[in-house]
N, C-alpha and C. Protein backbone atom coordinates (compact mmCIF):
# COMPACT_ATOMS: atom_id res chain seq x y z
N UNK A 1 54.87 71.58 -20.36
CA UNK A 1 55.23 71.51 -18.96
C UNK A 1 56.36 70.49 -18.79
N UNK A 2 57.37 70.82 -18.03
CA UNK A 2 58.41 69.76 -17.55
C UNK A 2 57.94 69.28 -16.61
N UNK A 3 58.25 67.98 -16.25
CA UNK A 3 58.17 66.97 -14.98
C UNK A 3 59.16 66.48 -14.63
N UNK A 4 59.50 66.45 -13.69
CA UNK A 4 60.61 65.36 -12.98
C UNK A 4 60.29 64.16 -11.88
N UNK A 5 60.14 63.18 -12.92
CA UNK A 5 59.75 62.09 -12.12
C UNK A 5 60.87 60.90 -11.48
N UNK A 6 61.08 60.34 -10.93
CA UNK A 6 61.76 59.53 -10.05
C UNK A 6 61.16 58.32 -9.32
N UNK A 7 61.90 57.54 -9.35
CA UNK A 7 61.93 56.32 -8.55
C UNK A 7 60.06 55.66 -8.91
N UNK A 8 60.05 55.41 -10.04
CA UNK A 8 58.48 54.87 -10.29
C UNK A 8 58.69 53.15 -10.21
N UNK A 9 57.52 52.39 -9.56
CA UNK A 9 57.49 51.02 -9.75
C UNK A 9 57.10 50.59 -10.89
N UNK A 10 56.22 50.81 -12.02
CA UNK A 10 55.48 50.39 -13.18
C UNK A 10 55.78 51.38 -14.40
N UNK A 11 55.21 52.56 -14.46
CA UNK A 11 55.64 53.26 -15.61
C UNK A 11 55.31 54.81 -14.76
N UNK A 12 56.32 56.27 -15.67
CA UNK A 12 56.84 56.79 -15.14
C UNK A 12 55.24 58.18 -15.89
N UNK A 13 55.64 57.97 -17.35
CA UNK A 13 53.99 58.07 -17.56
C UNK A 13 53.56 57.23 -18.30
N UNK A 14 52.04 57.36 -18.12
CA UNK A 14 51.34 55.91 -19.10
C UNK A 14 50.45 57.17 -19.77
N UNK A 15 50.43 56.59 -21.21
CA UNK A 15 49.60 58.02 -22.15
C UNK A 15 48.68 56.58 -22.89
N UNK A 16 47.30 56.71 -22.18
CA UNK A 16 46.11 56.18 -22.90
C UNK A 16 45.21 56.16 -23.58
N UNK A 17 45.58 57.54 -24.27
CA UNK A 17 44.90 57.64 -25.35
C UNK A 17 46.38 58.22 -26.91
N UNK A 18 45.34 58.35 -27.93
CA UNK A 18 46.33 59.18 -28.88
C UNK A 18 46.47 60.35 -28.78
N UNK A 19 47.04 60.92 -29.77
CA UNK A 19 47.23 62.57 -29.93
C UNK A 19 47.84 63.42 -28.41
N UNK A 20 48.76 62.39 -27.89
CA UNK A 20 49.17 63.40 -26.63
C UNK A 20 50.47 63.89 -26.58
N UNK A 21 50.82 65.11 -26.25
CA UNK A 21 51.96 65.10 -26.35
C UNK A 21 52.94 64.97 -24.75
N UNK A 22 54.33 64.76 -24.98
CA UNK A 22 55.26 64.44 -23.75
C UNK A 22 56.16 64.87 -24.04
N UNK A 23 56.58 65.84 -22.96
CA UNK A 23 57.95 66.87 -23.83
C UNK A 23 58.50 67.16 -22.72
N UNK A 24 60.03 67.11 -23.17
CA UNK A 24 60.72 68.17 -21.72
C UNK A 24 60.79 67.55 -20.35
N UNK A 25 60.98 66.04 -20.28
CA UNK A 25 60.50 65.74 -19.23
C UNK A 25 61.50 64.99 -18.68
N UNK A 26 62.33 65.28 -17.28
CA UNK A 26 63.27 63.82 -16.73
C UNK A 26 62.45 62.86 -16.06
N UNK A 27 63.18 61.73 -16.38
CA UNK A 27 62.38 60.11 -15.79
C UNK A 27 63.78 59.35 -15.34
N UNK A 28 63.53 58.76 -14.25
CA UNK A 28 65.11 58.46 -13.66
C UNK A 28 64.57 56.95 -12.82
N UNK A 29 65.19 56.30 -12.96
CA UNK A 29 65.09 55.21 -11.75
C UNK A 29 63.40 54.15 -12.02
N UNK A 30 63.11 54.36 -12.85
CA UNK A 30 62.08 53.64 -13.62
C UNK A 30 62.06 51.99 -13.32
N UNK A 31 61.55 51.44 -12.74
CA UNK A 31 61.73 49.75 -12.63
C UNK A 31 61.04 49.22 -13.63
N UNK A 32 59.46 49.91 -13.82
CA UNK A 32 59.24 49.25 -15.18
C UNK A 32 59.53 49.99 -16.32
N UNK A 33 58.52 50.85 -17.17
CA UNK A 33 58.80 51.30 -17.91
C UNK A 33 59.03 52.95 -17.91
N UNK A 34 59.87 53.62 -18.78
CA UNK A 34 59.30 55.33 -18.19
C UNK A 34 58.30 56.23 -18.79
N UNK A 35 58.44 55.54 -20.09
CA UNK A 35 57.29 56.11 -20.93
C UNK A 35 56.05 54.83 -21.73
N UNK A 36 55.08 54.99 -21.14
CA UNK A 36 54.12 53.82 -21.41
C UNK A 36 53.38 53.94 -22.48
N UNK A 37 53.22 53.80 -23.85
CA UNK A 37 52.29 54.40 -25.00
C UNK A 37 51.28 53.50 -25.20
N UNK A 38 50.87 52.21 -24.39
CA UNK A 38 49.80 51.60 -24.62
C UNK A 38 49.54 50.97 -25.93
N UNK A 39 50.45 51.45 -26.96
CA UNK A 39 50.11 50.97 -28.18
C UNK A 39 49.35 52.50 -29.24
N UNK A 40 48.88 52.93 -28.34
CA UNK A 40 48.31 54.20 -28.94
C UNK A 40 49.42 55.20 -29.91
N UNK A 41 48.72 55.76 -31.21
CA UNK A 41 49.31 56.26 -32.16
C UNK A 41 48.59 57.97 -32.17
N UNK A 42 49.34 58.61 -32.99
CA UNK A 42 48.85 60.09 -33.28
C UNK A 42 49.85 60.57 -31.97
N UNK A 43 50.74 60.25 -30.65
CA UNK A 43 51.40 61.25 -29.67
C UNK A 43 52.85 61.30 -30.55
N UNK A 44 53.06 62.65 -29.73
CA UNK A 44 54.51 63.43 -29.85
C UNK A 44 55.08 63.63 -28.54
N UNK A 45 56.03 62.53 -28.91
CA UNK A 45 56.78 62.09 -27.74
C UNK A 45 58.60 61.99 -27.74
N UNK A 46 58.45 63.87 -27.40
CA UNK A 46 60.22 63.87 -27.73
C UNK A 46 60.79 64.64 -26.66
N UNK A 47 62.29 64.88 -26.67
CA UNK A 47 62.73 65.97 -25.79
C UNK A 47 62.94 65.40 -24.39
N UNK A 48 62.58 63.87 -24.28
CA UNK A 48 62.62 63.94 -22.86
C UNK A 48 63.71 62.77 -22.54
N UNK A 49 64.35 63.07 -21.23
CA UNK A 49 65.64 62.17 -20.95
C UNK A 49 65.01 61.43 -20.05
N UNK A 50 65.89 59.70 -20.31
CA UNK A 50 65.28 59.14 -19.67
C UNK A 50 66.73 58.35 -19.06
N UNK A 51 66.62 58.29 -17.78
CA UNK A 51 67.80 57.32 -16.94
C UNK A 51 67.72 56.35 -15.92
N UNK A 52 68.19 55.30 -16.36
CA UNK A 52 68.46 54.45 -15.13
C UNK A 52 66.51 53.97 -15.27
N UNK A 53 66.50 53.02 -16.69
CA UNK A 53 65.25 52.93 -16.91
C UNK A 53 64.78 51.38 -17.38
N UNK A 54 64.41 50.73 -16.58
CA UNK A 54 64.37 49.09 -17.46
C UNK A 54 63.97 48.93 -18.70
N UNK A 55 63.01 49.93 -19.09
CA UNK A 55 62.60 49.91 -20.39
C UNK A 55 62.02 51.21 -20.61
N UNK A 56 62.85 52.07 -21.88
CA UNK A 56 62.77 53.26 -22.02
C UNK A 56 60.78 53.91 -22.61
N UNK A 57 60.65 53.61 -23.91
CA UNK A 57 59.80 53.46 -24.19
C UNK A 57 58.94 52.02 -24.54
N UNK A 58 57.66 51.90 -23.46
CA UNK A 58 57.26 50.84 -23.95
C UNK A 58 55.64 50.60 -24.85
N UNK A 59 55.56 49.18 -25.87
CA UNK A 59 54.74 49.17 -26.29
C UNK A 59 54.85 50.80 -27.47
N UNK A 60 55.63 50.71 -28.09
CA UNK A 60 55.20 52.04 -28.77
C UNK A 60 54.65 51.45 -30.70
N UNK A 61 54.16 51.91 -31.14
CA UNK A 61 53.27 51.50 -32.23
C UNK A 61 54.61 51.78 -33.07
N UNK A 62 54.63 50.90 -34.27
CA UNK A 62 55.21 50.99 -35.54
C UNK A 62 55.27 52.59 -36.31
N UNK A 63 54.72 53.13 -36.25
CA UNK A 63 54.48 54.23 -36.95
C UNK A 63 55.30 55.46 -36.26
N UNK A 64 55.60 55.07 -34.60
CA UNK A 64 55.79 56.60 -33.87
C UNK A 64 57.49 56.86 -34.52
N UNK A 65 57.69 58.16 -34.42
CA UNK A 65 59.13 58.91 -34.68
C UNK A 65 59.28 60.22 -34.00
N UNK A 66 60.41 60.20 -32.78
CA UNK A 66 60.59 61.34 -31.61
C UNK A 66 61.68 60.84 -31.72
N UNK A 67 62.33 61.91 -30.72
CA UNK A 67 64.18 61.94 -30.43
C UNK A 67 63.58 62.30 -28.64
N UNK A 68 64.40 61.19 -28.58
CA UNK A 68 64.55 61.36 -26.76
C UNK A 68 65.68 60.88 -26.40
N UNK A 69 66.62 61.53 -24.91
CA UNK A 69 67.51 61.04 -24.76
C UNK A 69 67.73 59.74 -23.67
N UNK A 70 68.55 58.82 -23.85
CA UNK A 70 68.40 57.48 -23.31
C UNK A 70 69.84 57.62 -22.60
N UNK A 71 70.44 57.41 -21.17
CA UNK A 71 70.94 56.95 -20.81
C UNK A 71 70.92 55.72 -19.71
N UNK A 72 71.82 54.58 -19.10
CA UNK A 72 71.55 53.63 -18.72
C UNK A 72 70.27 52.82 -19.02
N UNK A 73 69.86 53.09 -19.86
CA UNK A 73 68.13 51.99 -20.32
C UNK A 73 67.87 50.83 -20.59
N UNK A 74 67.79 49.71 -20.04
CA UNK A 74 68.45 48.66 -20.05
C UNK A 74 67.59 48.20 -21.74
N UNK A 75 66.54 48.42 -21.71
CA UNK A 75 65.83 48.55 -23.14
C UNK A 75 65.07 49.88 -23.59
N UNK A 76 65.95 50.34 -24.86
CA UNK A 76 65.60 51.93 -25.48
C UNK A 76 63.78 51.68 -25.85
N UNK A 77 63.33 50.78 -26.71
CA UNK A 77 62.27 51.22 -26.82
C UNK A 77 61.64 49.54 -27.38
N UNK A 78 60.43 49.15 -26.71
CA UNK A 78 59.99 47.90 -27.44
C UNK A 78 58.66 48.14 -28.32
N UNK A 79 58.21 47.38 -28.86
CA UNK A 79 56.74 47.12 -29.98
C UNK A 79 55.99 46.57 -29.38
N UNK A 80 55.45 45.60 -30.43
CA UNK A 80 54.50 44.52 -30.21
C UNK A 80 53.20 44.82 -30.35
N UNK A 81 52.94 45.95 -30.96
CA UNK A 81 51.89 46.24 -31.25
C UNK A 81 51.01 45.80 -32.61
């Protein structure tokens, strides 16, 4: 399924568990984050553009590998897991 999300205060989605997938999806205007992974491992998380985003992907685990597209993001993707 595509989504088009816009203008979010916190995160654009938050995925709280593993094994989920996120595909196909615009995220625009993001203040906090647009894609939230909690730290959680096992999702497939590609295909989706993200703009005008304070922080593109956040919290994403060491292990994850997707292609998503990033424009204006002020941060592409952080850890800390």
């Amino acid at each position: 399924m595509t989504n088009h999300i816009f203008d979010t205060q916190v995160a654009g989605i938050n995925i709280g568990v593993g094994n989920v997938t996120v595909r196909g999806n615009g995220l625009a205007y993001s203040l906090g984050s647009a894609i939230e992974f909690n730290c959680t491992t096992g999702d497939t998380v590609t295909g989706n553009t993200i703009n005008d985003a304070k922080i593109g992907l956040d919290k994403v685990p060491a292990s994850f590998i997707g292609g998503n597209t990033f424009h204006n993001a002020g941060t592409r993707t952080t850890g800390g897991c």
